[in-house]
C-alpha atoms as a PDB file:
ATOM      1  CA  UNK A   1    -112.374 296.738 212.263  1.00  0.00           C
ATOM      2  CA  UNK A   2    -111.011 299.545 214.708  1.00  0.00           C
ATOM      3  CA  UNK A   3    -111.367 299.018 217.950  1.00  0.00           C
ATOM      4  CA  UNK A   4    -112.456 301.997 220.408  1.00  0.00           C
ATOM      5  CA  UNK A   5    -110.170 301.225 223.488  1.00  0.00           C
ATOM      6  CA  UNK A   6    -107.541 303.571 224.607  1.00  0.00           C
ATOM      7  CA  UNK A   7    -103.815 302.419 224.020  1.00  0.00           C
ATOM      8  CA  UNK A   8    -102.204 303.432 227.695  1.00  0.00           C
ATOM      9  CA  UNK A   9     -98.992 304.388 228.546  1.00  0.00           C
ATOM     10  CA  UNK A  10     -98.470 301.491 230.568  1.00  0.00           C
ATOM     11  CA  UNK A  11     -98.969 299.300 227.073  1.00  0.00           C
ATOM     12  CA  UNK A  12     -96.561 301.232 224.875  1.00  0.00           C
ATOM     13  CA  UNK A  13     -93.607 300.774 227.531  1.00  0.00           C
ATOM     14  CA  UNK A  14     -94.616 296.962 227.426  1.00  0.00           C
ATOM     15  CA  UNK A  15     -94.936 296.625 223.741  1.00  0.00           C
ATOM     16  CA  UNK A  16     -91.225 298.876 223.939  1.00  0.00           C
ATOM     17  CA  UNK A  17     -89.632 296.214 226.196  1.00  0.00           C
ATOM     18  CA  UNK A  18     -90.909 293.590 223.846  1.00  0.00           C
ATOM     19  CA  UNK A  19     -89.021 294.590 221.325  1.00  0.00           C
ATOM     20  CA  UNK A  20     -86.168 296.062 222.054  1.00  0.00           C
ATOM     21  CA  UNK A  21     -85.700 292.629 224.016  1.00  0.00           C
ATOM     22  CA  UNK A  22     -84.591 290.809 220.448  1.00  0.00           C
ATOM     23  CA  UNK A  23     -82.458 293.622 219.443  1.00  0.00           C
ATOM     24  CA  UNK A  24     -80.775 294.006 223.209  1.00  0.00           C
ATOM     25  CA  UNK A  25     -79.466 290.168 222.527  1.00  0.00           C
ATOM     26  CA  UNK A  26     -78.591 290.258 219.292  1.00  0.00           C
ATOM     27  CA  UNK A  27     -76.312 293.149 219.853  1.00  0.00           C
ATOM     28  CA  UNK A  28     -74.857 291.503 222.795  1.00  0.00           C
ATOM     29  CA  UNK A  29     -73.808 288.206 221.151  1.00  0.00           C
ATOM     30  CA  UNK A  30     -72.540 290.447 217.703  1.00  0.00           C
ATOM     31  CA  UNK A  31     -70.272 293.236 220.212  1.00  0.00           C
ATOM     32  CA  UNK A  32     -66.743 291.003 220.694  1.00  0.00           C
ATOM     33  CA  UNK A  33     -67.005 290.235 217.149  1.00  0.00           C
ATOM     34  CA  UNK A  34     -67.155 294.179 216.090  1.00  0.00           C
ATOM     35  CA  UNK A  35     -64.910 295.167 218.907  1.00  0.00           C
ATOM     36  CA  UNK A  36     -62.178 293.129 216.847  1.00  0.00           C
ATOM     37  CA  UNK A  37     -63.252 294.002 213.843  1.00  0.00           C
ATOM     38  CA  UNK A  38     -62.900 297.899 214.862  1.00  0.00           C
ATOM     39  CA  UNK A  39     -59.179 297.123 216.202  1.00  0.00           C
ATOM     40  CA  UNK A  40     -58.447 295.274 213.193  1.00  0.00           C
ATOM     41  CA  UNK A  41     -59.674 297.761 210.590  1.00  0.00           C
ATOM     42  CA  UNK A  42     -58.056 300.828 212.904  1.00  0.00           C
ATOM     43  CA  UNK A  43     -54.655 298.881 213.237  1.00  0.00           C
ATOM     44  CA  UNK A  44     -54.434 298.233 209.247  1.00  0.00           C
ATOM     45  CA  UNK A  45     -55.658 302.217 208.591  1.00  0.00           C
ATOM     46  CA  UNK A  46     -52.515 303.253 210.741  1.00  0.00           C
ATOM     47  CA  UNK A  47     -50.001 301.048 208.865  1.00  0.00           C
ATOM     48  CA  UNK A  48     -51.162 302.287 206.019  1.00  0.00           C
ATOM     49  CA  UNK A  49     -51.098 306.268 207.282  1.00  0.00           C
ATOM     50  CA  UNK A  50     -47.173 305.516 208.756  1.00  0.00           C
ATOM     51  CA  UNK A  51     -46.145 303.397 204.886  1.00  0.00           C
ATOM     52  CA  UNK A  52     -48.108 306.098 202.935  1.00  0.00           C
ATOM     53  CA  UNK A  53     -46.321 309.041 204.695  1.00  0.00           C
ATOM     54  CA  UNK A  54     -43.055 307.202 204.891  1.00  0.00           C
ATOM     55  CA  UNK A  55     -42.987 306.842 200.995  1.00  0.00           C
ATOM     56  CA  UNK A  56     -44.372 310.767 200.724  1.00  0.00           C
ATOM     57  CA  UNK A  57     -41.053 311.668 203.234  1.00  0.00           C
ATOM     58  CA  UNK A  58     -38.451 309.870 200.840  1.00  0.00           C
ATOM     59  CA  UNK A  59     -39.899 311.672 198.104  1.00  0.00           C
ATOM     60  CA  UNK A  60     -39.653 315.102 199.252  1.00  0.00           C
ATOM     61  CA  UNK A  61     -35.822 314.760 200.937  1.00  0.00           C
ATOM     62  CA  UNK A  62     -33.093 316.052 199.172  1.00  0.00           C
ATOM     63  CA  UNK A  63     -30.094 314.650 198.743  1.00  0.00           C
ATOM     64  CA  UNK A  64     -26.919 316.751 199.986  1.00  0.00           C
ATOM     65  CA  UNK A  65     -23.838 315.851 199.040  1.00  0.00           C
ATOM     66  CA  UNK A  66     -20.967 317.020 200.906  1.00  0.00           C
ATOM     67  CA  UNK A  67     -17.335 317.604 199.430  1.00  0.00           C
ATOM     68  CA  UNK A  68     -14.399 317.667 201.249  1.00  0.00           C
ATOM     69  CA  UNK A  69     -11.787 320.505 198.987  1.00  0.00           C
END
């Protein structure tokens, strides 16, 4: 059945609140669990960047051998 009575501002704020309440908390109790999971994963991508470009480095130097006559 609909109903006819007007939905006010005052109950879409409160009906808001309600329910971002749940998410506010949850995200609270999950944040020091991604903050070291963010270091973690950036830490490991920058060991691999430095190994990765080291290996590309020995690759591309020549060797120069120098003779004394």
């Amino acid at each position: 059945m609909a109903t006819t009575a007007k939905i006010s501002r005052d109950d879409l704020e409160a009906k808001l609140r309600e329910m971002s309440g749940g998410v506010e908390e949850t995200v609270e109790a999950a944040r020091p669990k991604l903050i070291s999971t963010a270091v973690g994963a950036a830490v490991l991508a920058l060991l691999v960047a430095y190994l990765l470009g080291r290996r590309r480095g020995r690759a591309r130097s020549a060797v120069v051998e120098i003779r004394k006559v």
